[in-house]
Every structure is written in C-alpha cells, then in structure tokens.
PDB file of N, CA and C in Angstrom:
ATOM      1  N   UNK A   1      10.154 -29.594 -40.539  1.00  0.00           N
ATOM      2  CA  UNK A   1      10.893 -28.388 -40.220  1.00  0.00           C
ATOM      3  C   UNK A   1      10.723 -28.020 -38.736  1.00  0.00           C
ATOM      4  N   UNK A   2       9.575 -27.915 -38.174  1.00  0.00           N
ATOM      5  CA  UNK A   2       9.124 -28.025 -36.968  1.00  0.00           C
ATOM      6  C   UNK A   2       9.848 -28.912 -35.966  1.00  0.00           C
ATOM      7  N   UNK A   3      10.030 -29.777 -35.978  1.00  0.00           N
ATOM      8  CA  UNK A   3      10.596 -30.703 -35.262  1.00  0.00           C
ATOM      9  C   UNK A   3      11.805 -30.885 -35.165  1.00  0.00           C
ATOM     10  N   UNK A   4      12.379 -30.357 -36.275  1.00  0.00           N
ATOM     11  CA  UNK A   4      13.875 -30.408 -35.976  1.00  0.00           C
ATOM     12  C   UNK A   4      14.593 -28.943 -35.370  1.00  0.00           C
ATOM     13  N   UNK A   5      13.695 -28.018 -35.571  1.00  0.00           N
ATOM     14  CA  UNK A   5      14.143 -26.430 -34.783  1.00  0.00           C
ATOM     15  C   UNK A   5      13.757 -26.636 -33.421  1.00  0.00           C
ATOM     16  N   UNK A   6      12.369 -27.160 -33.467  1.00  0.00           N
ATOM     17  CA  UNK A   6      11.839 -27.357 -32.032  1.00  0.00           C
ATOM     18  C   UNK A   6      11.459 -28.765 -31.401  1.00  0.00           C
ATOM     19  N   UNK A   7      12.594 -29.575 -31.245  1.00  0.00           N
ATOM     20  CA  UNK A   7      12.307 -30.887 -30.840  1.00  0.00           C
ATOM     21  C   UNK A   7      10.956 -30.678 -29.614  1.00  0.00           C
ATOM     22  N   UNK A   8      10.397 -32.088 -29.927  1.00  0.00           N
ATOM     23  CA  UNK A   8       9.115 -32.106 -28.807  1.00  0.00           C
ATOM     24  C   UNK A   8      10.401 -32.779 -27.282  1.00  0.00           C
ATOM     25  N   UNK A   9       9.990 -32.627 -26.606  1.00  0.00           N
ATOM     26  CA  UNK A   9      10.706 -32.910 -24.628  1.00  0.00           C
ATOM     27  C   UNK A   9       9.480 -33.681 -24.304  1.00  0.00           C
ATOM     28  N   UNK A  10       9.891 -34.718 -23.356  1.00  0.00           N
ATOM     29  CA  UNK A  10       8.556 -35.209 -22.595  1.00  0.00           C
ATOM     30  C   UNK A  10       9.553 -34.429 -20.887  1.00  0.00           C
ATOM     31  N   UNK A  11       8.556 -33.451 -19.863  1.00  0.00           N
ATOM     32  CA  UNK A  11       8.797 -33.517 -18.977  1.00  0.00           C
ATOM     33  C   UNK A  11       7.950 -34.262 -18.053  1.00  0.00           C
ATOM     34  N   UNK A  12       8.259 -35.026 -17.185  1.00  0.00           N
ATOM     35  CA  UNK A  12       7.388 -36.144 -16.134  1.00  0.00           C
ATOM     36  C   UNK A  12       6.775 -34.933 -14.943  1.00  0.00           C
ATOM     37  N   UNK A  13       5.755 -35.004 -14.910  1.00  0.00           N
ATOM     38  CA  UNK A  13       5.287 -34.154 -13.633  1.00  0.00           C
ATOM     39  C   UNK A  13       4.331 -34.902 -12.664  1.00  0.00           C
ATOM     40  N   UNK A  14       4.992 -35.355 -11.519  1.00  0.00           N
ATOM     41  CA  UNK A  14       4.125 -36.244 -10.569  1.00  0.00           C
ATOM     42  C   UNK A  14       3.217 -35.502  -9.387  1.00  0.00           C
ATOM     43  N   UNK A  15       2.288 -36.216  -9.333  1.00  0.00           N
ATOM     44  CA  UNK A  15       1.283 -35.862  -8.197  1.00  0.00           C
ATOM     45  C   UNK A  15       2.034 -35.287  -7.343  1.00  0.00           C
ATOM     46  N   UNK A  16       3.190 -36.156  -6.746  1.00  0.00           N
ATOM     47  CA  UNK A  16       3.422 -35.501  -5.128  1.00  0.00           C
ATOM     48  C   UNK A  16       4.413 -34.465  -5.395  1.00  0.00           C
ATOM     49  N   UNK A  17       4.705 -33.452  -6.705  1.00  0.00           N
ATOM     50  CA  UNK A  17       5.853 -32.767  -7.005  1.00  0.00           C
ATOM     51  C   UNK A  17       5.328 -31.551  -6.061  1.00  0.00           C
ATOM     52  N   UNK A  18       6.093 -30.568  -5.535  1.00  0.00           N
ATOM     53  CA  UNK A  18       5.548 -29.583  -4.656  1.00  0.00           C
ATOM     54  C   UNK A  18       5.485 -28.709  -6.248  1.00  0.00           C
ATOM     55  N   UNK A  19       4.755 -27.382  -5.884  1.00  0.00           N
ATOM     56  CA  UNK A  19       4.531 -26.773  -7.247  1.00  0.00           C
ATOM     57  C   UNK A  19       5.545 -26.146  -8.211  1.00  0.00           C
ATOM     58  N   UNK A  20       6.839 -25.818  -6.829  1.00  0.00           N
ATOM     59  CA  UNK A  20       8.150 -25.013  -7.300  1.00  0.00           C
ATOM     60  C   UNK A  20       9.318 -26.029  -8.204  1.00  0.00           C
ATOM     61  N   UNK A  21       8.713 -27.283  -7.741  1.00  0.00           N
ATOM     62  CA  UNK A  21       9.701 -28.631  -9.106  1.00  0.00           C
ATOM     63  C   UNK A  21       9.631 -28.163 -10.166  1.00  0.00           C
ATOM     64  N   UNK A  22      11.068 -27.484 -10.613  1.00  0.00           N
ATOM     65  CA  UNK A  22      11.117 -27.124 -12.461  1.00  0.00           C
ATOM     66  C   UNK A  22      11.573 -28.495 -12.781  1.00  0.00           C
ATOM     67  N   UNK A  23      11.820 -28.767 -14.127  1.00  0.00           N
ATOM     68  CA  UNK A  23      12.886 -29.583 -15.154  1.00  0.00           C
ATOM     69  C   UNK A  23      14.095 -29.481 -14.684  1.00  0.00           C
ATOM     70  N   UNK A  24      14.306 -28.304 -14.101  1.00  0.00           N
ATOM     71  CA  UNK A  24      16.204 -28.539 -14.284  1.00  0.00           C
ATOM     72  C   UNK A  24      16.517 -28.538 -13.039  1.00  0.00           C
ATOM     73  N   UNK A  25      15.579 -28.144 -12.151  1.00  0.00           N
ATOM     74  CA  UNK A  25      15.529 -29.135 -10.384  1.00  0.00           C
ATOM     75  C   UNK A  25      15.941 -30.273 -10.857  1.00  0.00           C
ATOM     76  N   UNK A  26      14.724 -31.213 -11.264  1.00  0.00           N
ATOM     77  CA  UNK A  26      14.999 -32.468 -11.656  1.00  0.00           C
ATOM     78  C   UNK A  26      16.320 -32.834 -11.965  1.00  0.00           C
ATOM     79  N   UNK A  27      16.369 -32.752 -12.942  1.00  0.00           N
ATOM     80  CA  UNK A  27      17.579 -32.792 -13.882  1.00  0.00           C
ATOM     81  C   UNK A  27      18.982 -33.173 -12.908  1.00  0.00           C
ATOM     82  N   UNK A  28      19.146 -31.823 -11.984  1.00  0.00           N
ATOM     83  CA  UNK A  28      19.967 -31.751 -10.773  1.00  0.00           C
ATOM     84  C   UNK A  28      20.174 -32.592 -10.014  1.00  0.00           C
ATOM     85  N   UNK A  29      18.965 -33.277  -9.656  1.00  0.00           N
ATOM     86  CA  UNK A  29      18.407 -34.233  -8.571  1.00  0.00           C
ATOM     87  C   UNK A  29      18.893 -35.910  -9.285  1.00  0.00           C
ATOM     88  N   UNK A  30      18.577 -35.839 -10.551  1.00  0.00           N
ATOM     89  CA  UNK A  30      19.566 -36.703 -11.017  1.00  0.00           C
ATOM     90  C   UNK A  30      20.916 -37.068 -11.204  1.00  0.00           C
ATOM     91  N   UNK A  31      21.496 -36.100 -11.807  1.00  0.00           N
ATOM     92  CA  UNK A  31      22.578 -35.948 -11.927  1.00  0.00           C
ATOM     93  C   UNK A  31      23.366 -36.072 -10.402  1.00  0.00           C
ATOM     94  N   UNK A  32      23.074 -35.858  -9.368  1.00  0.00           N
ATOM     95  CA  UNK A  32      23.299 -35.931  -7.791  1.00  0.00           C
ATOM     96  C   UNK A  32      23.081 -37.198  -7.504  1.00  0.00           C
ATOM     97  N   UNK A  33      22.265 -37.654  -7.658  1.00  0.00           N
ATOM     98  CA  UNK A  33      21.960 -39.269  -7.382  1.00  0.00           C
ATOM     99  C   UNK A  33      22.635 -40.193  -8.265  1.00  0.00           C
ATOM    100  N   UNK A  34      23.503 -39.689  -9.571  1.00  0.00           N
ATOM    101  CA  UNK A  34      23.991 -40.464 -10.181  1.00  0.00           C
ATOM    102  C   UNK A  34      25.802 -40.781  -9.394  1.00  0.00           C
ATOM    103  N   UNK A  35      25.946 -39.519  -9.467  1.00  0.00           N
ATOM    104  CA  UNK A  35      27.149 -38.948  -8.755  1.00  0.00           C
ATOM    105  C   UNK A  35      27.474 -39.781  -7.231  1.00  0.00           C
ATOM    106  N   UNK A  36      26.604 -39.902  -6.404  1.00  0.00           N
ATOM    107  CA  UNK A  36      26.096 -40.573  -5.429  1.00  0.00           C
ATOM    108  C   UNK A  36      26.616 -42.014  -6.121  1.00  0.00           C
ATOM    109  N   UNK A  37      25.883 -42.514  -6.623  1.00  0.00           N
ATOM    110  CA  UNK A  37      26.148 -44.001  -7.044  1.00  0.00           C
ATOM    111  C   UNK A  37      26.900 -44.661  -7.665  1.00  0.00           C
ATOM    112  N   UNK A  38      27.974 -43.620  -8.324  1.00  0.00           N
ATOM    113  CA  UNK A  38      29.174 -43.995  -8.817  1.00  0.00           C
ATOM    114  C   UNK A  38      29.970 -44.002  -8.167  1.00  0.00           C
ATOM    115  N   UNK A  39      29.629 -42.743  -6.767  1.00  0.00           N
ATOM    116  CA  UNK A  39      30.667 -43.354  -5.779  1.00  0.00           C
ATOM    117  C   UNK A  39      31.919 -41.562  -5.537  1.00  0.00           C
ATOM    118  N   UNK A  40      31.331 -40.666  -7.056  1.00  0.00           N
ATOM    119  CA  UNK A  40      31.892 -39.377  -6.540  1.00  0.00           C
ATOM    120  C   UNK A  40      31.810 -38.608  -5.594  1.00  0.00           C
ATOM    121  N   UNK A  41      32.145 -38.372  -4.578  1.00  0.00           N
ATOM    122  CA  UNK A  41      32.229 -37.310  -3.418  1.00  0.00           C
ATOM    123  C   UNK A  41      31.928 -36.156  -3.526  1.00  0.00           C
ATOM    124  N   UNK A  42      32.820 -35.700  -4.485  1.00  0.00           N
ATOM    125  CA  UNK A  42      32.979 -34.586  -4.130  1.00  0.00           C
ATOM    126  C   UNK A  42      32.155 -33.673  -5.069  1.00  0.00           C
ATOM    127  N   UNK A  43      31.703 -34.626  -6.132  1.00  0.00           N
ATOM    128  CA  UNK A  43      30.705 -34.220  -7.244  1.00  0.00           C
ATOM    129  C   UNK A  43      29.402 -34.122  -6.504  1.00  0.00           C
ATOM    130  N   UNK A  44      29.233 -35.073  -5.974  1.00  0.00           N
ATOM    131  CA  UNK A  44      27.704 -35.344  -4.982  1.00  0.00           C
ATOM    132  C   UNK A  44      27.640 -34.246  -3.704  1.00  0.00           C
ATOM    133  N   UNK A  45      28.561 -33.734  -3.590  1.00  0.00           N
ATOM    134  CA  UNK A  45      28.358 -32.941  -2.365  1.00  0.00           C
ATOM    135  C   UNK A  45      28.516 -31.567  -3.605  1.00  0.00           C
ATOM    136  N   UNK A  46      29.348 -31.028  -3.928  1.00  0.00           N
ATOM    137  CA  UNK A  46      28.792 -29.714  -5.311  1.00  0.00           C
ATOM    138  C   UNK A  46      27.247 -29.775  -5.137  1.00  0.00           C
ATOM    139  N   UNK A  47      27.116 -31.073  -6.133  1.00  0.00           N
ATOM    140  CA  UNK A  47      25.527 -30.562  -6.410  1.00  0.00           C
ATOM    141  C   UNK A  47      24.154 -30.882  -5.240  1.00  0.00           C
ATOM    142  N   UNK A  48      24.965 -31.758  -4.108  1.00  0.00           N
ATOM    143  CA  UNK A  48      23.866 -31.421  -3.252  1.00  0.00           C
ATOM    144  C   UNK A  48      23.978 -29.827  -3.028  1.00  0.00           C
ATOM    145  N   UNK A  49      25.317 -28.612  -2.775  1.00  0.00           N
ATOM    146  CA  UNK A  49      24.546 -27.638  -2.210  1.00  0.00           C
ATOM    147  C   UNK A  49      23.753 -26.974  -3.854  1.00  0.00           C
ATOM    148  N   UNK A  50      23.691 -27.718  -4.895  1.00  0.00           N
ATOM    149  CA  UNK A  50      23.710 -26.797  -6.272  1.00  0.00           C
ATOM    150  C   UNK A  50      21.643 -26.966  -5.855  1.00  0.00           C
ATOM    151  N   UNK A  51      21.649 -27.727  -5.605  1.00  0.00           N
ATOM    152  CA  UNK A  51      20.222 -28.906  -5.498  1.00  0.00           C
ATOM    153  C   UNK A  51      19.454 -27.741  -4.504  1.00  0.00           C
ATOM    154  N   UNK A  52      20.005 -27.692  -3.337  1.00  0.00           N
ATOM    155  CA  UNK A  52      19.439 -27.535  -1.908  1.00  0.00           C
ATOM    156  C   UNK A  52      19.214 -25.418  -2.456  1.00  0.00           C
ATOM    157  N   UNK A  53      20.023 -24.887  -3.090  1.00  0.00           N
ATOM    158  CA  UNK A  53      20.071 -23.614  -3.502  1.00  0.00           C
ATOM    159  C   UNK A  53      19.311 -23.063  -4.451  1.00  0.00           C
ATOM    160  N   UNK A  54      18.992 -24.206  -5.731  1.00  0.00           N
ATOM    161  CA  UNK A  54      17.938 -24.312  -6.769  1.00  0.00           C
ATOM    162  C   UNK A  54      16.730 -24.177  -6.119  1.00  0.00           C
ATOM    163  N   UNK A  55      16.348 -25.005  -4.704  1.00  0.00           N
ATOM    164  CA  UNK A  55      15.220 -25.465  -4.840  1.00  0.00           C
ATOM    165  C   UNK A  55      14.820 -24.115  -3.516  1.00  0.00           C
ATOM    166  N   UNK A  56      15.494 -23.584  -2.429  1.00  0.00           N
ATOM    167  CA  UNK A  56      15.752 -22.372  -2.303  1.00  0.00           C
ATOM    168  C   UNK A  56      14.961 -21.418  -2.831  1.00  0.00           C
ATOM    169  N   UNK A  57      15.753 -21.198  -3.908  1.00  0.00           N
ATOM    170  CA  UNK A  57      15.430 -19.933  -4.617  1.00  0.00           C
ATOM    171  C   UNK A  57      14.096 -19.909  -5.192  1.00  0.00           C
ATOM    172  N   UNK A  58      13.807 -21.421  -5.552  1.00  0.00           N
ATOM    173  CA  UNK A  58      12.377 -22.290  -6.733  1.00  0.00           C
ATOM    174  C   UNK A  58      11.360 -21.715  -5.767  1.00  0.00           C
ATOM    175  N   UNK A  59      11.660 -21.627  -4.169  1.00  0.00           N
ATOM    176  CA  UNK A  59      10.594 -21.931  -3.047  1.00  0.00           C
ATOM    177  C   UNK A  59      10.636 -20.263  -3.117  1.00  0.00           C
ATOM    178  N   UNK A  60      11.467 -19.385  -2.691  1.00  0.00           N
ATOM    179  CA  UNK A  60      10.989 -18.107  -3.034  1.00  0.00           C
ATOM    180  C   UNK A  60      10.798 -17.444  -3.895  1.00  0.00           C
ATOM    181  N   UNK A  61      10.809 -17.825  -4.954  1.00  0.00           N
ATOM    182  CA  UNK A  61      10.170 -17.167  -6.060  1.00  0.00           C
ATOM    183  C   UNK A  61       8.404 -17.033  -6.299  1.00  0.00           C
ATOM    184  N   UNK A  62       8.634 -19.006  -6.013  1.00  0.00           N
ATOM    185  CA  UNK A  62       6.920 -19.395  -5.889  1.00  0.00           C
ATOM    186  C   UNK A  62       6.291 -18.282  -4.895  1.00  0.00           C
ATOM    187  N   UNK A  63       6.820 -18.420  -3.834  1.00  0.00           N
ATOM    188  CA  UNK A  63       5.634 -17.511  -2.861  1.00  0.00           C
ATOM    189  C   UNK A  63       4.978 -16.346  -2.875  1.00  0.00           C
ATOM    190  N   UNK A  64       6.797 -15.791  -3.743  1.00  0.00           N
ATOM    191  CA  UNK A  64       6.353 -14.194  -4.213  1.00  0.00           C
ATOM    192  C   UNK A  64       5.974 -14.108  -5.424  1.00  0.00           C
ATOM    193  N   UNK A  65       5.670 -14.921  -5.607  1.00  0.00           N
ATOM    194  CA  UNK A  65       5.125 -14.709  -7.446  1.00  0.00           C
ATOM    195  C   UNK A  65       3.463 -14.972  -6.817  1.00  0.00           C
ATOM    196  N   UNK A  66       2.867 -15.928  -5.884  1.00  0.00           N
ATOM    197  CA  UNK A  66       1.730 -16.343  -5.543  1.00  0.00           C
ATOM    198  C   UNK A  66       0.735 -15.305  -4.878  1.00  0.00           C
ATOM    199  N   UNK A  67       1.542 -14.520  -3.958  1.00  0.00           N
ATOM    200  CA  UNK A  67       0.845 -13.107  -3.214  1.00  0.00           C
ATOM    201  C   UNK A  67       1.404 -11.877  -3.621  1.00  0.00           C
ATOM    202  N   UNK A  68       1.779 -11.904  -4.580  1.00  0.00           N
ATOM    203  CA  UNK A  68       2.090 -10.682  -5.197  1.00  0.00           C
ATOM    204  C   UNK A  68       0.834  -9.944  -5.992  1.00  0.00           C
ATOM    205  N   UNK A  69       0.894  -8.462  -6.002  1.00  0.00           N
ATOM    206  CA  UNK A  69       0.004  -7.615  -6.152  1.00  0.00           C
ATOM    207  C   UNK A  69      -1.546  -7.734  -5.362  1.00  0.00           C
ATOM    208  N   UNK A  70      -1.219  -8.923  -4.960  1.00  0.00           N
ATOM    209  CA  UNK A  70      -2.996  -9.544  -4.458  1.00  0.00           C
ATOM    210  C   UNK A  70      -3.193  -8.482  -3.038  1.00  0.00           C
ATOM    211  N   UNK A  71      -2.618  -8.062  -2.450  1.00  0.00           N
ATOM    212  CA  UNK A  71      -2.506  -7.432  -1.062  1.00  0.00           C
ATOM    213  C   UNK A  71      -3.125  -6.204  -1.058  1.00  0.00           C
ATOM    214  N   UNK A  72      -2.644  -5.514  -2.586  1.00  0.00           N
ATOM    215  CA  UNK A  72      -3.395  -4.057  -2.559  1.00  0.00           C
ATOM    216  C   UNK A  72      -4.689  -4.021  -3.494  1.00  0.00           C
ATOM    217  N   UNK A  73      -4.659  -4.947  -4.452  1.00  0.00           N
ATOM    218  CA  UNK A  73      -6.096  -4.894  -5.306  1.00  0.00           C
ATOM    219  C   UNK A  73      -7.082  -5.677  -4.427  1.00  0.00           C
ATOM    220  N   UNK A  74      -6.599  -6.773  -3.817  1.00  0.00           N
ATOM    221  CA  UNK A  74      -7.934  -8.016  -2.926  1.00  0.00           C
ATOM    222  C   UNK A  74      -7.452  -8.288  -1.617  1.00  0.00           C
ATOM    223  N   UNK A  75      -7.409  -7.449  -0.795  1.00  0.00           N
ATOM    224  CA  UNK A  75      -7.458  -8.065   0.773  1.00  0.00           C
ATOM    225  C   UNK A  75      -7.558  -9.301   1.245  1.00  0.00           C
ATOM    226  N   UNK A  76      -8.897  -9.864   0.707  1.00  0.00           N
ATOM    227  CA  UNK A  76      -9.250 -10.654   0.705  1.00  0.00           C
ATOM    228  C   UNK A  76      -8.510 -11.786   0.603  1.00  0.00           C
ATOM    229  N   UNK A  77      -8.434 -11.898  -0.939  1.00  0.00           N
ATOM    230  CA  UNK A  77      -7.847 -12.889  -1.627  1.00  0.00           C
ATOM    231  C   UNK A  77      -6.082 -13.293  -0.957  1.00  0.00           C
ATOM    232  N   UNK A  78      -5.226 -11.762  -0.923  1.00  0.00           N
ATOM    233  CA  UNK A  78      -4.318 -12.053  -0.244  1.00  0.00           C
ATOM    234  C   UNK A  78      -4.086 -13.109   1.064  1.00  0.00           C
ATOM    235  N   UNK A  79      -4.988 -12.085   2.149  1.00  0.00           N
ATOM    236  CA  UNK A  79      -5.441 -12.719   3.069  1.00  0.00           C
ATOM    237  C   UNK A  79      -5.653 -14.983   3.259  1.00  0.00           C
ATOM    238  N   UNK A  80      -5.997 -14.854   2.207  1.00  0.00           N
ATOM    239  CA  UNK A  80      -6.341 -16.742   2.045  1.00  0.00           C
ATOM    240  C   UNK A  80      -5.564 -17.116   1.268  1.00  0.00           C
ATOM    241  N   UNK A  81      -4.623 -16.933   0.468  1.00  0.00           N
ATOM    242  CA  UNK A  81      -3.204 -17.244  -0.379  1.00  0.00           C
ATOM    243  C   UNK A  81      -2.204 -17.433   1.095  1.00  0.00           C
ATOM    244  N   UNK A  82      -2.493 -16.049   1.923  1.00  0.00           N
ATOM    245  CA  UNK A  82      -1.060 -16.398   2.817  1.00  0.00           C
ATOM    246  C   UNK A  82      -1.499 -17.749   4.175  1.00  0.00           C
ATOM    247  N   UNK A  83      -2.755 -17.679   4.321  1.00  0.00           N
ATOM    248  CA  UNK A  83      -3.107 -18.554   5.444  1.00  0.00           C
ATOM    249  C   UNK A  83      -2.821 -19.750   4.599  1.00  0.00           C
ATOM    250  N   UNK A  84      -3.148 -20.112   3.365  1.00  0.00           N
ATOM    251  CA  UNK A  84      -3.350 -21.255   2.172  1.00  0.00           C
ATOM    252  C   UNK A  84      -2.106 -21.916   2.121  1.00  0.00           C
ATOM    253  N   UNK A  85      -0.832 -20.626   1.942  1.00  0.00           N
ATOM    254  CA  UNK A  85       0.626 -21.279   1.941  1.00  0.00           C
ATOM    255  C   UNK A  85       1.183 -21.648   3.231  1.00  0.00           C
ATOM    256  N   UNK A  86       0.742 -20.680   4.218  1.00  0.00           N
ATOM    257  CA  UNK A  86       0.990 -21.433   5.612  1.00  0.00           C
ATOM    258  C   UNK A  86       0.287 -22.555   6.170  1.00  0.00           C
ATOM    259  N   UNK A  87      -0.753 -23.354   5.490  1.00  0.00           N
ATOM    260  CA  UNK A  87      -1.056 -24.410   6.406  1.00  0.00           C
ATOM    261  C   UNK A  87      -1.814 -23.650   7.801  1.00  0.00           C
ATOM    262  N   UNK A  88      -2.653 -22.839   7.567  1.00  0.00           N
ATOM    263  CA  UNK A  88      -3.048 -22.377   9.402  1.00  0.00           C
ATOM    264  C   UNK A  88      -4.619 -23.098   9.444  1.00  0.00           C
ATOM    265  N   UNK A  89      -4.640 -23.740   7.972  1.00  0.00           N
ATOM    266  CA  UNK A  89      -5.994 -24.220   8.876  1.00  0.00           C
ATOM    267  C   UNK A  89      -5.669 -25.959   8.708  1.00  0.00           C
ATOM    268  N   UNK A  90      -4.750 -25.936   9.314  1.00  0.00           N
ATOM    269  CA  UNK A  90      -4.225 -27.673   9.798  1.00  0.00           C
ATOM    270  C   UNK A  90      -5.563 -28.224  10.784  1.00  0.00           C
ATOM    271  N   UNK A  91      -5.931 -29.066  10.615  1.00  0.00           N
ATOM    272  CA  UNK A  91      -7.246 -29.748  11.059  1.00  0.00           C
ATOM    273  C   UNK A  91      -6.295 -30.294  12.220  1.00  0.00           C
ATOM    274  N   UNK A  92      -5.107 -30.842  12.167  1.00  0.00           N
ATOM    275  CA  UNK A  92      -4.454 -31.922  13.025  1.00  0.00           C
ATOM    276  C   UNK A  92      -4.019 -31.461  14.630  1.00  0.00           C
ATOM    277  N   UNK A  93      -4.037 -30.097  14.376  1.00  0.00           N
ATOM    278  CA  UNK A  93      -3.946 -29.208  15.617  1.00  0.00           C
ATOM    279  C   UNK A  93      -4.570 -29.444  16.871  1.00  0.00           C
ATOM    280  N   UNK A  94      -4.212 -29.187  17.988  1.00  0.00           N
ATOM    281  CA  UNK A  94      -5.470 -29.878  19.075  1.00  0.00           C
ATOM    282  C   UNK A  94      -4.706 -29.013  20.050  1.00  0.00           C
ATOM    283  N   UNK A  95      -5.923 -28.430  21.008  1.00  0.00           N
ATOM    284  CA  UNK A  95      -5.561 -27.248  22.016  1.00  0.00           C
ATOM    285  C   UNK A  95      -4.669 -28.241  23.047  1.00  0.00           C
ATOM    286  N   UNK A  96      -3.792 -27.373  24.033  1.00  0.00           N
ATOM    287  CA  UNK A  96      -2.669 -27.896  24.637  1.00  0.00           C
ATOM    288  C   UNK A  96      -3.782 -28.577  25.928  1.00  0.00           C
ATOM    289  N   UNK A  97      -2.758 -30.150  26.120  1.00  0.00           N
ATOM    290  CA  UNK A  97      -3.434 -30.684  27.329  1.00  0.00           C
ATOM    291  C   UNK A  97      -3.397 -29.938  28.645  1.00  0.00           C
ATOM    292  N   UNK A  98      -4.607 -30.047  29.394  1.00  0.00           N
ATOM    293  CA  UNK A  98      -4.697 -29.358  30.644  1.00  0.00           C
ATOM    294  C   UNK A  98      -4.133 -30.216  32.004  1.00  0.00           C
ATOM    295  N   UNK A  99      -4.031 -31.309  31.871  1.00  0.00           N
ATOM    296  CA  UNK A  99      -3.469 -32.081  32.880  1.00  0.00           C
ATOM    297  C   UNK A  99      -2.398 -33.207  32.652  1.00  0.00           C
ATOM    298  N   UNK A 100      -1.291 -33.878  32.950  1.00  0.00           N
ATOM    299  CA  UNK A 100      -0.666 -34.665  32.514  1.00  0.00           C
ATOM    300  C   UNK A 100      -1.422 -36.529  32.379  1.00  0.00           C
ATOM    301  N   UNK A 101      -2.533 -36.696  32.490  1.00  0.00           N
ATOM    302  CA  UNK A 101      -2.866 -37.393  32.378  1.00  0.00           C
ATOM    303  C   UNK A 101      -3.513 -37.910  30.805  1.00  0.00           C
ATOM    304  N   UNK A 102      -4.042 -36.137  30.881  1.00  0.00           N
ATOM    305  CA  UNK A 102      -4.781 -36.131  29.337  1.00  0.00           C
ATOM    306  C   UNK A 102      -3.874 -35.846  28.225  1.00  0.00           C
ATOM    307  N   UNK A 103      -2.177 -34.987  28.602  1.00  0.00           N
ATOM    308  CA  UNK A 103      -1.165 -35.443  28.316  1.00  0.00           C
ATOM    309  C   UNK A 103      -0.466 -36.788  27.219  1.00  0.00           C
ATOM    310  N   UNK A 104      -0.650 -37.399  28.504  1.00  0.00           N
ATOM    311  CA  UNK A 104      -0.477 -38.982  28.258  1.00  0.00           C
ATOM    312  C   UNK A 104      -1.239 -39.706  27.351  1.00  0.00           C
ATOM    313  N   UNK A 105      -2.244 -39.374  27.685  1.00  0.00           N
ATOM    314  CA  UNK A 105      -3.282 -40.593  26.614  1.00  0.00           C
ATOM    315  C   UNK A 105      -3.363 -39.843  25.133  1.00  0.00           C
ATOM    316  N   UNK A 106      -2.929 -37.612  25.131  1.00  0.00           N
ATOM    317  CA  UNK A 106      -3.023 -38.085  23.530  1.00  0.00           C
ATOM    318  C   UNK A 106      -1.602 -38.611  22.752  1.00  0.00           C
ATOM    319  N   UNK A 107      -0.780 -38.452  23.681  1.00  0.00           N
ATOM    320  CA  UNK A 107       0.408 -39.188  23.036  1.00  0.00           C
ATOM    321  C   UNK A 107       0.605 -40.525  22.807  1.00  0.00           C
ATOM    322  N   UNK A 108      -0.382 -41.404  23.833  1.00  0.00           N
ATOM    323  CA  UNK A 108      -0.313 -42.375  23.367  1.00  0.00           C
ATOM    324  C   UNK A 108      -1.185 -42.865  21.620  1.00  0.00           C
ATOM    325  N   UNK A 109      -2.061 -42.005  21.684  1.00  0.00           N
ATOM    326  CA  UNK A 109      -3.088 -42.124  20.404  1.00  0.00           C
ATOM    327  C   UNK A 109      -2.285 -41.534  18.959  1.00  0.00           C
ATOM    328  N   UNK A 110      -1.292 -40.686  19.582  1.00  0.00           N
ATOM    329  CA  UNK A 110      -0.723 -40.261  18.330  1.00  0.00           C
ATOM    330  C   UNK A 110       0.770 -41.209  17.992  1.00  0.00           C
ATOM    331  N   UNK A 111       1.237 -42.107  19.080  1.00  0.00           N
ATOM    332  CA  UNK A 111       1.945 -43.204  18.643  1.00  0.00           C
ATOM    333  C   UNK A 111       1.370 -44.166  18.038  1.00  0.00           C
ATOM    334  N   UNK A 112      -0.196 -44.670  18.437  1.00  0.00           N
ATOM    335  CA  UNK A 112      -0.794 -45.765  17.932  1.00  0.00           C
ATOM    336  C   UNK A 112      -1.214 -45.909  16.459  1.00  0.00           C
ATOM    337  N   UNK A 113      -1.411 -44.250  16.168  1.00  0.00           N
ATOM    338  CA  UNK A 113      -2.452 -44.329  14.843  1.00  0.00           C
ATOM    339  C   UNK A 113      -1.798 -45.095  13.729  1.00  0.00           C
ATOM    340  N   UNK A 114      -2.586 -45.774  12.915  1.00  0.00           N
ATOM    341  CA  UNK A 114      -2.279 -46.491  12.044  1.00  0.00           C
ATOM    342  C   UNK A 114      -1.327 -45.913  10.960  1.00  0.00           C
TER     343      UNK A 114
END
C-alpha cells in the first residue's frame, strides 16, 4: 500500500553539488542538455534562461535562509556564516606587489603552478 501511494525516488547528490542543487534544478539541467543534443534551439535557449533563473532564485533563497534570524539572537554566529559564505578567509590572497619586478615573478609562479 505504501509503495504504491508513495513510490520510493532515488535522487543522486554529488560531492561537488553547490548546496542550493534541488531535484528539479537537475531535472532542468537535463532536459536542456537533451534539447541541446537533439539539436532544438529554441527549446535549449527557453530552458537555458528557465535553468540560469531556477538556480538564481535556489542561490537566494539559500543565503537568506542561512543568516537569517542569526544577526539578532548571535552576533557572533552571524558574523562567521556571512564571512563563511563570502570566502574572506581565502588563504590564496597575497598583499599587492610593491615593485614590478616582484610583480613579475608572482605571475610567473601563478602561471607555472601545477
């Protein structure tokens, strides 16, 4: 009885999904890439903006759903949610060169790296 009111779904959820990937992102993202490969135009361009607007909205919802209420009960906590979603403690950062020489050599190190 169970199973037929409430079929079981497998949804796939991968490591590199950002957190705001629903099912019906997905879903979209398929259906676009199928569209794409059959060769429809004008279907593939619909749901790229359907895609690009989903995922939009997916991205502001997440943020405000993430620091919401936290601002007036935990300072704190707010405080390291918003630095957390901005990336401000990027390790990769490096103070601006002082001479064009030193310039030069970190650009060359940041073309080289493996």
């Amino acid at each position: 009885m169970l199973d037929t009111s409430l079929p079981k779904r497998t949804v796939r959820a991968h490591p590199s999904d950002k957190p705001w990937m629903t099912p019906r992102i997905k879903h979209e993202i398929k259906a676009r890439q199928k569209a794409f490969k059959s060769g429809d135009i004008t279907r593939y361009k619909l749901l790229c903006d359907k895609v690009t607007s989903l995922v939009s909205n997916a991205k502001k919802n997440y943020y405000q759903l993430k620091a919401e209420g936290t601002r007036e009960t935990n300072p704190a906590k707010w405080y390291k949610t918003i630095f957390e979603l901005a990336a401000a403690n990027d390790c990769n950062s490096q103070p601006p060169a002082d001479d064009a020489a030193d310039l030069a050599e970190r650009l060359q190190q940041s073309f080289t790296k493996p």
